[in-house]
N, C-alpha and C. Protein backbone atom coordinates (compact mmCIF):
# COMPACT_ATOMS: atom_id res chain seq x y z
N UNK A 1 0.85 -1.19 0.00
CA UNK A 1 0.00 0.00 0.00
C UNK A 1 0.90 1.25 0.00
N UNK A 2 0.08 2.08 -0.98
CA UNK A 2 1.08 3.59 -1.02
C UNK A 2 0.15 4.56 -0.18
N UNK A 3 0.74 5.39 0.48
CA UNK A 3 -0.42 6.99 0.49
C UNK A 3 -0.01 8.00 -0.72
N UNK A 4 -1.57 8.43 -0.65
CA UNK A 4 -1.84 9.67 -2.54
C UNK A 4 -2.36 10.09 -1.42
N UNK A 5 -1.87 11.57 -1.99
CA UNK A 5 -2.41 12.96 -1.25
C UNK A 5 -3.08 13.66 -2.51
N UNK A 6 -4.34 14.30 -2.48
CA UNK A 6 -4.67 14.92 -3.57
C UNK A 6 -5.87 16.28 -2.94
N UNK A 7 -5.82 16.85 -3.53
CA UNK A 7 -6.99 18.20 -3.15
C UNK A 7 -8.65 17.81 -4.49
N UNK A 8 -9.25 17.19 -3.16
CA UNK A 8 -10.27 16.89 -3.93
C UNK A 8 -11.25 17.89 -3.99
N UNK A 9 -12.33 18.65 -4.54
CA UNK A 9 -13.39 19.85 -4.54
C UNK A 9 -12.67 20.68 -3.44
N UNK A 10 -11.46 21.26 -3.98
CA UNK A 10 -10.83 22.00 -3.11
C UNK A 10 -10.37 21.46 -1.45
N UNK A 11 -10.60 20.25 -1.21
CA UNK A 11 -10.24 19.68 0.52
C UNK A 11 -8.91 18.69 0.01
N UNK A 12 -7.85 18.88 1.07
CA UNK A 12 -6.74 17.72 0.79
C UNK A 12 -7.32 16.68 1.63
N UNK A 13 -6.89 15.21 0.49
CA UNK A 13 -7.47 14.27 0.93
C UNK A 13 -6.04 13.43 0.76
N UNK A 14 -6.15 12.56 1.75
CA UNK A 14 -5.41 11.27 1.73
C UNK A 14 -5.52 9.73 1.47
N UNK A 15 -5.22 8.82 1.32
CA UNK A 15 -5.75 7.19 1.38
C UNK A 15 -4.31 6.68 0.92
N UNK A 16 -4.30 4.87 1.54
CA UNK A 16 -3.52 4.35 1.28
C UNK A 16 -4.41 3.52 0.19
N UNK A 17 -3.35 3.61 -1.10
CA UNK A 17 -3.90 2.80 -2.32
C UNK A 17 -3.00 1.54 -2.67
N UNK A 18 -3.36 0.57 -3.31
CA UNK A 18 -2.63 -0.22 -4.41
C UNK A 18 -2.18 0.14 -4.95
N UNK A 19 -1.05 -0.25 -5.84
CA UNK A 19 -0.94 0.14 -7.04
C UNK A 19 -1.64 0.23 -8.29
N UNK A 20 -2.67 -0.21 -8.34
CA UNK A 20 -3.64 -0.85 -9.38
C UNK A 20 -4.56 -0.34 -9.22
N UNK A 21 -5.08 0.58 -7.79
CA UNK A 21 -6.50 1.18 -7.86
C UNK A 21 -6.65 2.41 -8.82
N UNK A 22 -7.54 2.48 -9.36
CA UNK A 22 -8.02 3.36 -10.26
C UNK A 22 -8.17 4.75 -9.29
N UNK A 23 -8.36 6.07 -9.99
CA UNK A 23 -8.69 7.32 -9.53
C UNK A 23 -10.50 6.97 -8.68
N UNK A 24 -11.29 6.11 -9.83
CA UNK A 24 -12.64 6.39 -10.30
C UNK A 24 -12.96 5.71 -8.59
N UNK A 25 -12.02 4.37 -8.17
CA UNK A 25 -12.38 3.38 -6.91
C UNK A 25 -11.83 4.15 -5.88
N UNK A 26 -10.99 5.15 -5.98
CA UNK A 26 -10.48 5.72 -4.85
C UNK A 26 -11.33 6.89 -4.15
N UNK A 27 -11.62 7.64 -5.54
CA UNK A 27 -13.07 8.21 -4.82
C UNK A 27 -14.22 7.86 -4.27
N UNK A 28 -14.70 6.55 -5.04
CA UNK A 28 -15.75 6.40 -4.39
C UNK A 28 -16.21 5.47 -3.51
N UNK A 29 -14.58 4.49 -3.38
CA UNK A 29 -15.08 3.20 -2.09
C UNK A 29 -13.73 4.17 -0.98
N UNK A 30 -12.42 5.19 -1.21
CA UNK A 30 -11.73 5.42 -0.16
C UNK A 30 -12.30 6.86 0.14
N UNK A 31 -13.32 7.18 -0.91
CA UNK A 31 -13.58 9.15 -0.21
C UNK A 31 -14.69 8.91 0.20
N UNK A 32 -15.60 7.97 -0.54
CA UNK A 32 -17.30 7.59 -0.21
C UNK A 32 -17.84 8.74 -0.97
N UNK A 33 -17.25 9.24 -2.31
CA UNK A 33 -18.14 10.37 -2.82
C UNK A 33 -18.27 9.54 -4.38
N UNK A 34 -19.87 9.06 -4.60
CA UNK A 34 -19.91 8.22 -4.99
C UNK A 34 -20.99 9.10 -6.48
N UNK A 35 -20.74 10.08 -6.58
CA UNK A 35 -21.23 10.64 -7.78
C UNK A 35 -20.39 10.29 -8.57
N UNK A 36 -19.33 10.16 -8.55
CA UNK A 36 -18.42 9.52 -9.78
C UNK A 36 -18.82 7.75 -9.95
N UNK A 37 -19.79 7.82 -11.56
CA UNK A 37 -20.19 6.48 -11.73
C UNK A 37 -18.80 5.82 -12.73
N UNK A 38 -19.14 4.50 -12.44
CA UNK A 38 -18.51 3.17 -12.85
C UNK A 38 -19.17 2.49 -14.25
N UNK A 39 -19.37 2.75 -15.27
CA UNK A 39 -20.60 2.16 -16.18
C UNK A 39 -19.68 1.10 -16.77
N UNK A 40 -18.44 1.20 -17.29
CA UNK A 40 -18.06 0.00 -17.93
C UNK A 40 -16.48 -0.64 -17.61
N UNK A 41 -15.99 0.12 -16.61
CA UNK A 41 -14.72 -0.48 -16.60
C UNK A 41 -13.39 -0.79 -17.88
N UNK A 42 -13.93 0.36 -18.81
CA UNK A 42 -13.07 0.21 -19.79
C UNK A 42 -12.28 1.46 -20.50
N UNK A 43 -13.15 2.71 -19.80
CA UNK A 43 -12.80 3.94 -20.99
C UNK A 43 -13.76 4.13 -21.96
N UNK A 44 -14.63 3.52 -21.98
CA UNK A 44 -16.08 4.03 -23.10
C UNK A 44 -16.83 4.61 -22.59
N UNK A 45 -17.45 5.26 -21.85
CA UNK A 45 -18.70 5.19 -21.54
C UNK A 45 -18.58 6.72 -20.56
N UNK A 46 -17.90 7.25 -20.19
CA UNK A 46 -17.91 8.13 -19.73
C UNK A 46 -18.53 9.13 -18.27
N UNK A 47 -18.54 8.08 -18.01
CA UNK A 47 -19.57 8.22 -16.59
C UNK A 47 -18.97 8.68 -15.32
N UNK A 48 -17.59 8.43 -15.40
CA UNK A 48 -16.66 8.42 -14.46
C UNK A 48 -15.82 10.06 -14.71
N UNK A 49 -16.40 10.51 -15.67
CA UNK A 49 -15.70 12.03 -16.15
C UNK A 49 -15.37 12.64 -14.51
N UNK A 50 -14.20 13.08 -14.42
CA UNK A 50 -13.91 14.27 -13.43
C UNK A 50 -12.51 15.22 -14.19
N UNK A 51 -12.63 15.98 -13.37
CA UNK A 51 -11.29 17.07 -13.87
C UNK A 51 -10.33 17.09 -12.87
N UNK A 52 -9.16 16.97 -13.70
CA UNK A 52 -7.64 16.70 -13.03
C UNK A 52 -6.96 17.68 -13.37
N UNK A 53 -6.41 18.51 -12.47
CA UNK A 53 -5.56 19.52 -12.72
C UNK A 53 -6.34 20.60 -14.14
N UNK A 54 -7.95 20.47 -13.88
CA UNK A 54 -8.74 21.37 -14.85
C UNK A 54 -8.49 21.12 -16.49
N UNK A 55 -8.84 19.53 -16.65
CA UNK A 55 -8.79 18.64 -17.34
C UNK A 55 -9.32 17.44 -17.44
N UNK A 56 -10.50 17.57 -18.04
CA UNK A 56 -11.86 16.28 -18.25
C UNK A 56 -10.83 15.15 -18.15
N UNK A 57 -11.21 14.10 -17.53
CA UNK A 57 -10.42 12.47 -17.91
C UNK A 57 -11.40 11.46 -17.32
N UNK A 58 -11.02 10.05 -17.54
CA UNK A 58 -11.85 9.58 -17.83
C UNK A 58 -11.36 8.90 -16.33
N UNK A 59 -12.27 8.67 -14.90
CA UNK A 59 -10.66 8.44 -13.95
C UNK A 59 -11.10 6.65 -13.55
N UNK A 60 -11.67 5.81 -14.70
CA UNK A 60 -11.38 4.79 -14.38
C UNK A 60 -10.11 4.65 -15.37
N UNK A 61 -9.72 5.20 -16.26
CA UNK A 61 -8.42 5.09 -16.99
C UNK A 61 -7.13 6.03 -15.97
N UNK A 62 -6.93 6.18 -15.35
CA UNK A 62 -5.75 7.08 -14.06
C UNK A 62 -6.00 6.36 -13.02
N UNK A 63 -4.80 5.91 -13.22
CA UNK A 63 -4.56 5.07 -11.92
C UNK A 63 -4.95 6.06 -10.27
N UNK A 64 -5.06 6.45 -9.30
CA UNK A 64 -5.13 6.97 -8.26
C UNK A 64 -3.30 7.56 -7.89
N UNK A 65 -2.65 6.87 -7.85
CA UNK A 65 -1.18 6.80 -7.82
C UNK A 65 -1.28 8.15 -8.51
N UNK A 66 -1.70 7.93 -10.14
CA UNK A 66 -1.22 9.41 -10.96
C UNK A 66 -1.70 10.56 -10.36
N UNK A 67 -2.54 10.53 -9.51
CA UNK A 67 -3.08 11.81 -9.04
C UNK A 67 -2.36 12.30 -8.09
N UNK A 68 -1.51 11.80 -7.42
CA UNK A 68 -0.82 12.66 -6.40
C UNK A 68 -0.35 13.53 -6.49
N UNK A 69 -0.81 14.68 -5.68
CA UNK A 69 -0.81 16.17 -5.75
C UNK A 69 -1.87 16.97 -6.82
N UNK A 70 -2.65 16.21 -7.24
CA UNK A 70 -3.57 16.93 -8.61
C UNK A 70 -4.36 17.45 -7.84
N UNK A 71 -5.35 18.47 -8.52
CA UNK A 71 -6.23 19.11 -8.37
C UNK A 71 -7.22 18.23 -8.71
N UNK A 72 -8.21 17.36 -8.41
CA UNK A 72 -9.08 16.94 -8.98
C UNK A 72 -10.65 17.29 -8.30
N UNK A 73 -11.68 17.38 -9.09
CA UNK A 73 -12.70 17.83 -9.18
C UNK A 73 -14.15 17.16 -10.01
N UNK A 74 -14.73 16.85 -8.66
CA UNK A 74 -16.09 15.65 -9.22
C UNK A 74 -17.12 16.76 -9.09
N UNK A 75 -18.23 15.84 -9.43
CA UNK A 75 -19.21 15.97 -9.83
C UNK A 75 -19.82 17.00 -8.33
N UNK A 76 -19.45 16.47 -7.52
CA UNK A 76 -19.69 17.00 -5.87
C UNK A 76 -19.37 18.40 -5.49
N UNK A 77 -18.37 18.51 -6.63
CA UNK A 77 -18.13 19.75 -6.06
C UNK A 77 -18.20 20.99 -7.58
N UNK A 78 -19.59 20.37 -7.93
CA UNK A 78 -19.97 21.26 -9.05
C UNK A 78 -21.07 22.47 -8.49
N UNK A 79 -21.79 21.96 -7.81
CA UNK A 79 -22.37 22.87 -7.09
C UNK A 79 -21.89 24.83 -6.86
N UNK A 80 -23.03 25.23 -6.42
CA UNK A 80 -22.35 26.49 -6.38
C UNK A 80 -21.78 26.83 -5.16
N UNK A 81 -21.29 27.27 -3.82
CA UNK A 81 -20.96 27.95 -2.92
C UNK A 81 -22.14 27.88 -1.66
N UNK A 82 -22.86 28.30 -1.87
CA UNK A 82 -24.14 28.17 -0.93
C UNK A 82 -25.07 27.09 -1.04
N UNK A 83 -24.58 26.16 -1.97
CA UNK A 83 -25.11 24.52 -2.32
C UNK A 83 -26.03 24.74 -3.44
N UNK A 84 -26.90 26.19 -4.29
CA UNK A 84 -27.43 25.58 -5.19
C UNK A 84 -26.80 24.83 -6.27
N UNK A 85 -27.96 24.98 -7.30
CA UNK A 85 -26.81 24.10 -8.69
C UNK A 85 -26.23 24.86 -9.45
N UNK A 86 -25.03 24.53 -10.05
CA UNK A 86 -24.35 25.33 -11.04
C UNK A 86 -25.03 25.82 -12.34
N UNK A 87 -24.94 26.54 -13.40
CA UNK A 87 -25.58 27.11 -14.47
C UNK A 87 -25.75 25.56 -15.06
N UNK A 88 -24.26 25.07 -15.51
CA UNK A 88 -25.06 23.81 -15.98
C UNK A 88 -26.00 22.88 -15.47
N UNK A 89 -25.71 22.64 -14.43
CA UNK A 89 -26.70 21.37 -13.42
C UNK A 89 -28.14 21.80 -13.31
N UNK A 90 -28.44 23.03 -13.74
CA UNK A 90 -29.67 23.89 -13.72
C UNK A 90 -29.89 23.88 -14.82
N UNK A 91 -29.35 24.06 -16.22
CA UNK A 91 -29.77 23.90 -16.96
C UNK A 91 -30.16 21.80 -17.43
N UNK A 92 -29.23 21.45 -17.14
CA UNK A 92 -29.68 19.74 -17.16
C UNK A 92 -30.73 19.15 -16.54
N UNK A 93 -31.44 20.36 -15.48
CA UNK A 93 -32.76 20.08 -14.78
C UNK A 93 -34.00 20.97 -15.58
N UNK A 94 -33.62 22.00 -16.14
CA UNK A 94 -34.34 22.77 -17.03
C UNK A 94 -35.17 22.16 -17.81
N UNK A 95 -33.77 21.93 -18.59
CA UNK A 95 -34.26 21.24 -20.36
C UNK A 95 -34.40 19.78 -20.33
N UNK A 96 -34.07 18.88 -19.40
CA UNK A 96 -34.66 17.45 -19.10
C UNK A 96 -33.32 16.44 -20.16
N UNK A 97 -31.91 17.13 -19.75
CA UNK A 97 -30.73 16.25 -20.15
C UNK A 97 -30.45 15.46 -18.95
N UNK A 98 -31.13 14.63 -18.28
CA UNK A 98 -31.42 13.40 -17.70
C UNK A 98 -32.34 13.03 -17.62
N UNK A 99 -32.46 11.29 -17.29
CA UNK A 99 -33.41 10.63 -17.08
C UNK A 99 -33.12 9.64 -15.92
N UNK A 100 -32.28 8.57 -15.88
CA UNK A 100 -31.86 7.70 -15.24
C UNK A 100 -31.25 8.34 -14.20
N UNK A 101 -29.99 8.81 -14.81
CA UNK A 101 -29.48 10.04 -14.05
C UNK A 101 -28.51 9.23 -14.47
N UNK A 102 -27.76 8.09 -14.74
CA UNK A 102 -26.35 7.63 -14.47
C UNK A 102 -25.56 7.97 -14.89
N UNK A 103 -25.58 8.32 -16.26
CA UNK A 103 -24.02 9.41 -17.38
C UNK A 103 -24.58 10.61 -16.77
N UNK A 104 -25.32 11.10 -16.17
CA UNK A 104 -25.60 12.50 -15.76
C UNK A 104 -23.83 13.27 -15.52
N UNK A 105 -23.55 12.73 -14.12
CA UNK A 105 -22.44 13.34 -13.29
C UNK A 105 -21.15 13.29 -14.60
N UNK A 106 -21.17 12.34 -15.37
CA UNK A 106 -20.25 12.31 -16.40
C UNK A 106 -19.99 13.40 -17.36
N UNK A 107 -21.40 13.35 -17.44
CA UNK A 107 -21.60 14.45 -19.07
C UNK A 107 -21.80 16.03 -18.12
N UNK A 108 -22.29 16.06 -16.81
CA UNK A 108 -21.86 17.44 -16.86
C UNK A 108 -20.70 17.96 -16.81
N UNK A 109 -20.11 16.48 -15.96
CA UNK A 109 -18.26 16.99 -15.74
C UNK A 109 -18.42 17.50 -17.20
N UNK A 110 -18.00 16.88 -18.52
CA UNK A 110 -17.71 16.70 -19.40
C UNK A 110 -18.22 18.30 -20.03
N UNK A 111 -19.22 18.57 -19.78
CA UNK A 111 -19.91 19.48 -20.53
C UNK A 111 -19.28 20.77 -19.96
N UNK A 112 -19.00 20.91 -18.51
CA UNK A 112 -18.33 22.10 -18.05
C UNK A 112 -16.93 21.95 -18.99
N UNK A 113 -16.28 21.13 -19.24
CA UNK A 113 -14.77 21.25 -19.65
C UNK A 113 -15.13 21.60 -20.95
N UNK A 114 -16.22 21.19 -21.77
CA UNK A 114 -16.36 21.84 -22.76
C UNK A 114 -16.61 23.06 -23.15
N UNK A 115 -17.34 23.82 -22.07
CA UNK A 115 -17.95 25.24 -22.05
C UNK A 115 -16.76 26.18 -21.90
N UNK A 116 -15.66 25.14 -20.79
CA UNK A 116 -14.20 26.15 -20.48
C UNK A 116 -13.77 26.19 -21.49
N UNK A 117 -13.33 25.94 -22.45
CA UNK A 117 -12.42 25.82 -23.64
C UNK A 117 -13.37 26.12 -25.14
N UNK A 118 -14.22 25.96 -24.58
CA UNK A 118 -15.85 26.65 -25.93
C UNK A 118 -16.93 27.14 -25.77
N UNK A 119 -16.84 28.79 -25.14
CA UNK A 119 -17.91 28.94 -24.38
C UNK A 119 -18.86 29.16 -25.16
N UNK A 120 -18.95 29.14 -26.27
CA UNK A 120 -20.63 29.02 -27.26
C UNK A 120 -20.15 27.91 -28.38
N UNK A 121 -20.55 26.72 -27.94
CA UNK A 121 -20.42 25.63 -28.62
C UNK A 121 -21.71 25.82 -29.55
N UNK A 122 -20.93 25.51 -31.22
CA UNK A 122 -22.48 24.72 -31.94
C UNK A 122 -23.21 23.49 -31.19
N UNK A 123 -24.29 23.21 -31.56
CA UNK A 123 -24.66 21.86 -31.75
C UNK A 123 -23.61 20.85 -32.10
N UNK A 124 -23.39 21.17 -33.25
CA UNK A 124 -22.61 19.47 -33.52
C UNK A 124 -21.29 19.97 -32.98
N UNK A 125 -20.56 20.85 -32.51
CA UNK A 125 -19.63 20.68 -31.80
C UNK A 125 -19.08 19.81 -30.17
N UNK A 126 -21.02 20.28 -29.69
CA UNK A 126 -21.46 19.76 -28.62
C UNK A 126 -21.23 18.14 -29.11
N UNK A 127 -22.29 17.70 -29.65
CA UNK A 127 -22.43 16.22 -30.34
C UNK A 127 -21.07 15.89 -29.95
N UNK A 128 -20.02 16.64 -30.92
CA UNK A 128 -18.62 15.63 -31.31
C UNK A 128 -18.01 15.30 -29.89
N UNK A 129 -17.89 16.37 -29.01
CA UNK A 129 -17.25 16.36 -27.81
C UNK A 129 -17.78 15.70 -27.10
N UNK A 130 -19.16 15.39 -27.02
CA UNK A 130 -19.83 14.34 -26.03
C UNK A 130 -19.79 12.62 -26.52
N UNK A 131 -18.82 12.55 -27.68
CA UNK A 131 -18.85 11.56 -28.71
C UNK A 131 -18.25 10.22 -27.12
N UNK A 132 -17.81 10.59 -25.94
CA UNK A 132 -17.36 9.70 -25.50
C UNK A 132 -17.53 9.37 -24.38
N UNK A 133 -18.91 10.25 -24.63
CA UNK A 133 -19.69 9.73 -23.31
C UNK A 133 -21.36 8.69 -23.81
N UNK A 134 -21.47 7.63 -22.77
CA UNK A 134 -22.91 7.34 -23.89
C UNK A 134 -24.08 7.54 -22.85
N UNK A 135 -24.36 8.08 -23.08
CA UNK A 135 -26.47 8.02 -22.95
C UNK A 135 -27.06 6.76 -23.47
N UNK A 136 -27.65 6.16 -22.69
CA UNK A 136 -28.80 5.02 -23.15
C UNK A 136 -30.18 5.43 -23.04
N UNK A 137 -30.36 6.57 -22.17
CA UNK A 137 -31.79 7.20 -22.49
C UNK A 137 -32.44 8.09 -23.07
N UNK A 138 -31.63 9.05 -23.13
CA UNK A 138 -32.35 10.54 -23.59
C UNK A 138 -32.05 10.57 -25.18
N UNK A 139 -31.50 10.36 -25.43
CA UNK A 139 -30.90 10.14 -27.35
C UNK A 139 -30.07 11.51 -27.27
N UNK A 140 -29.36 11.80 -26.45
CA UNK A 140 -28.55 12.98 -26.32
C UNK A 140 -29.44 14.32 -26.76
N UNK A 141 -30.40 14.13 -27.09
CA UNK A 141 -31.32 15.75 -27.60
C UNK A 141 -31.55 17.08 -26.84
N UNK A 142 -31.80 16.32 -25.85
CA UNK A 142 -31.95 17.36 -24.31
C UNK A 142 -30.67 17.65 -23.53
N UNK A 143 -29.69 16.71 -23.63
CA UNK A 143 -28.48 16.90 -23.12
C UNK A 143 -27.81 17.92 -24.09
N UNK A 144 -27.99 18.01 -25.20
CA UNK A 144 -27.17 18.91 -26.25
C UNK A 144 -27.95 20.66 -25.68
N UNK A 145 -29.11 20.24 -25.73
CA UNK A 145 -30.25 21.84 -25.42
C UNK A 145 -29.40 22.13 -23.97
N UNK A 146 -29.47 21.44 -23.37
CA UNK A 146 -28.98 21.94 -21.71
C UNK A 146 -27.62 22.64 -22.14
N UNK A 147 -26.94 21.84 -22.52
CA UNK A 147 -25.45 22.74 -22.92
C UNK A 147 -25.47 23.81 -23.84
N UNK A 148 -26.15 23.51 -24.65
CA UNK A 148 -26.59 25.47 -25.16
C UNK A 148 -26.81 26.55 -24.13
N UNK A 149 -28.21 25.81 -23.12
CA UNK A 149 -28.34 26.41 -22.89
C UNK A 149 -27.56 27.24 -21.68
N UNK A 150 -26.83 26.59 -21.26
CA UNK A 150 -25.98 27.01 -20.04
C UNK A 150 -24.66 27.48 -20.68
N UNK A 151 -24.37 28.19 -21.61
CA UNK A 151 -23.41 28.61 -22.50
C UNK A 151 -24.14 29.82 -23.07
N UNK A 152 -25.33 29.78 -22.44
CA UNK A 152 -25.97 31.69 -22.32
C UNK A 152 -26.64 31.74 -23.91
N UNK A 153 -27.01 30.50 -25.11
CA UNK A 153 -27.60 30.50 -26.20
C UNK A 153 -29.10 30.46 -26.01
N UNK A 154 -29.54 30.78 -27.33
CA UNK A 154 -31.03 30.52 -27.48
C UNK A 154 -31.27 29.11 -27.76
N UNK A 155 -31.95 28.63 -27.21
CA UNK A 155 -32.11 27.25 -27.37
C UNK A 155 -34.12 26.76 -28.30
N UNK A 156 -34.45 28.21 -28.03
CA UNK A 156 -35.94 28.52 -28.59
C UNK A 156 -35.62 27.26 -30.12
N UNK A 157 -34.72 27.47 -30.99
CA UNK A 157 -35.15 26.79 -32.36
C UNK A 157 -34.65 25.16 -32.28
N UNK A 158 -34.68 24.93 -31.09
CA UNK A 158 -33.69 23.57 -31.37
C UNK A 158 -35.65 22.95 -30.86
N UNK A 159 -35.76 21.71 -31.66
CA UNK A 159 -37.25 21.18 -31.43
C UNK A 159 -37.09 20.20 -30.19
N UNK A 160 -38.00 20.36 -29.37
CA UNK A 160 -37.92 19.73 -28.18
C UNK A 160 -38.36 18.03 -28.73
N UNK A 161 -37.79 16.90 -27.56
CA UNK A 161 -38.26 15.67 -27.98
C UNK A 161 -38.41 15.06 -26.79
């Protein structure tokens, strides 16, 4: 067993890991912050999105080990300051970009890192960038409207489904 020190939603956190534990198991069986989902254990699916050193990744692919000393940042600590929801998380409750909820915490990680680096995404720019996260419920339609809309666009011409 090693100890990783890391600053998780801004708090330094500690745990003794394996070598082999993932980022994605360290959060959520050694921190118990269990908004970071598990969907496939492979790197597809995107569920596990958090930001490392203010950088989307995928953290069942990062070992826990790699994080020592990172900045990393879940789904938990998307929130605003006084606990409401963030522009996006408000808009993903708005426009109805969940259902199940399970790629939820994924795709907003995902969707904030997109907004940082593209703050008025097209549509299909949205599409391409969400290309690696999957939805099994919503057909991504409402998830694309939410990210418009929380990127300060009109979302009036996009047809609701």
């Amino acid at each position: 067993m090693t100890q990783v020190t890391m600053t998780v939603n801004g708090k330094t956190v500690s745990g003794d890991v394996e070598g082999r534990t993932l980022l994605a198991e360290f959060l959520r069986d050694g921190l118990k912050m269990t908004g970071t989902h598990i969907g496939c254990d492979t790197s597809q699916c995107g569920a596990c999105v958090v930001h490392m050193n203010g950088e989307a990744v995928k953290s069942c692919s990062v070992l826990a080990l790699d994080a020592e000393g990172a900045e990393v940042k879940t789904i938990e600590g998307m929130a605003n300051p006084d606990g409401s929801l963030s522009t996006i998380q408000q808009a993903f409750q708005d426009h109805h970009g969940l259902q199940c909820g399970f790629c939820t915490p994924g795709m907003v990680m995902s969707a904030a890192a997109l907004l940082k680096d593209n703050p008025k995404p097209t549509e299909r720019e949205i599409r391409e960038y969400l290309e690696g996260n999957i939805c099994r419920c919503t057909g991504y339609h409402n998830i694309v409207k939410a990210i418009m809309a929380a990127s300060g666009q009109d979302v009036g011409a996009i047809a609701a489904e």
